[in-house]
Every structure is written in C-alpha cells, then in structure tokens.
Protein backbone atom coordinates (compact mmCIF):
# COMPACT_ATOMS: atom_id res chain seq x y z
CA UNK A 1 91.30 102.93 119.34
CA UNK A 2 92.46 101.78 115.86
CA UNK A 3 95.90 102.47 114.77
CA UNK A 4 95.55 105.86 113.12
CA UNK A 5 91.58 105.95 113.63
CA UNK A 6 91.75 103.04 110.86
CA UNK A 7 90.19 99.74 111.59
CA UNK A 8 92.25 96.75 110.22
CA UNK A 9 90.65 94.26 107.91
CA UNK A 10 91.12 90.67 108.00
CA UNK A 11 93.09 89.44 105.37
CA UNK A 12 91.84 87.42 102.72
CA UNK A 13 91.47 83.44 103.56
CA UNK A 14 93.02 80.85 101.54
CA UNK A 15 91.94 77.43 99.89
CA UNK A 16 94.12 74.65 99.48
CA UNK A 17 93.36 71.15 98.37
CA UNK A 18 95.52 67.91 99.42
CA UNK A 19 95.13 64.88 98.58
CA UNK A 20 91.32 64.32 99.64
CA UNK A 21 90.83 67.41 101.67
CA UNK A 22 90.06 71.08 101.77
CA UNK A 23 92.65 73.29 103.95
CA UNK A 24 91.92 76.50 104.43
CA UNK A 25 93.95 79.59 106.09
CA UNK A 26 93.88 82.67 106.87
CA UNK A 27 96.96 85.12 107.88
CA UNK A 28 95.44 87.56 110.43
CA UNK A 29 96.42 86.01 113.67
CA UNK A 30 92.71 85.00 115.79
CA UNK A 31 90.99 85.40 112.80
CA UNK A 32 88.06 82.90 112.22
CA UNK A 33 87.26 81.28 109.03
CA UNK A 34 83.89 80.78 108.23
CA UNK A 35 82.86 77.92 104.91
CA UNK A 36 79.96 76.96 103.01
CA UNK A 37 79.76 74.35 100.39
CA UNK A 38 77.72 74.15 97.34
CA UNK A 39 75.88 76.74 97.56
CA UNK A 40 74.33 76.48 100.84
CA UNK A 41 72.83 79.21 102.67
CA UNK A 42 74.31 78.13 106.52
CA UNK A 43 77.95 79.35 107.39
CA UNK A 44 80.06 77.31 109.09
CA UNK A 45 83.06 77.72 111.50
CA UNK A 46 86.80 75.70 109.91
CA UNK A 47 88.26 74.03 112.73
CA UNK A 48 90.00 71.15 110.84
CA UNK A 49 90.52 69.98 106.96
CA UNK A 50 87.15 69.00 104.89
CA UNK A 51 86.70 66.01 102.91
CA UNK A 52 86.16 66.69 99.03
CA UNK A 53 83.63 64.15 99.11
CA UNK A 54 80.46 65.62 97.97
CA UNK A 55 81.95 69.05 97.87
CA UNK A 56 81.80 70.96 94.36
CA UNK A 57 82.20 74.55 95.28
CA UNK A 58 83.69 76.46 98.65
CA UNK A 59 83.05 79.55 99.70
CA UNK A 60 85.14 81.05 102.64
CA UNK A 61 85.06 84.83 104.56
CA UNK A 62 87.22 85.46 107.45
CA UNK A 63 86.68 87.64 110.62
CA UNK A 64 88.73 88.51 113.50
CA UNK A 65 86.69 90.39 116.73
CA UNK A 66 87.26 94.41 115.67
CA UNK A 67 88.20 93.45 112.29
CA UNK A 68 86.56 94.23 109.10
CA UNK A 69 85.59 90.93 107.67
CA UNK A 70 87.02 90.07 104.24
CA UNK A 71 85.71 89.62 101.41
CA UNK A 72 83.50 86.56 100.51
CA UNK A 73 85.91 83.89 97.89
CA UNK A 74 85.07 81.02 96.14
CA UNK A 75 86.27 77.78 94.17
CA UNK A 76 85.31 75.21 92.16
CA UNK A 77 86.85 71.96 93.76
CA UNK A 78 88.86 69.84 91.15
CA UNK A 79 87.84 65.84 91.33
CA UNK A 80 90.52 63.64 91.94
C-alpha cells in the first residue's frame, strides 16, 4: 500500500513568530498540526495564528491520516 512497503512520515512542523502571533506550518500536504501551550496536558488542532499573550512555551506534532506522526517540538516564546 505504501510506496515500497514504507509508510511516509509527516514532516516536521514549524514555529514562527510575527509580530504578536504564533504561525505554525507544516510541509506534508493534509497534514494536521496539533499545539499545546505551557505545558498543558490537552492537544489542540492549529487552524489560524495564536496570540503570544499568555503563551511562554509551544509545543507542536503533526499528523497526516496513514502518516507516521512526527516528532513532538518545542519553543520558548520570546516577549516582545
């Protein structure tokens, strides 16, 4: 089913910060990014920027259906 009998993994996600916000990104096409801040034990689902109000740390894992997931990152988020 996999190309070669190897399943794909889902490339690492990406953190940017603009401005006042959090963007994150991930280069496997359909993949879905999943966040937590500050050390929180709920994942959440990215759909748009996050304020850096409030947020110290951000942790991010991506996943795309069939996909290994990747590999859990995190960041400190700089103050303004």
């Amino acid at each position: 089913m996999w190309p070669g009998g190897v399943q794909p993994k889902t490339k690492q996600g990406n953190i940017t910060f603009k401005n006042d916000s959090i963007v994150l990104e991930c280069k496997t096409e359909g993949a879905t990014i999943a966040y937590r801040t500050n050390g929180t034990e709920r994942w959440l689902i990215y759909d748009e920027p996050l304020s850096k109000d409030d947020v110290n740390k951000i942790e991010i894992k991506t996943v795309r259906y069939g996909y290994k997931k990747s590999e859990t990152i995190s960041h400190e988020v700089p103050s303004n």
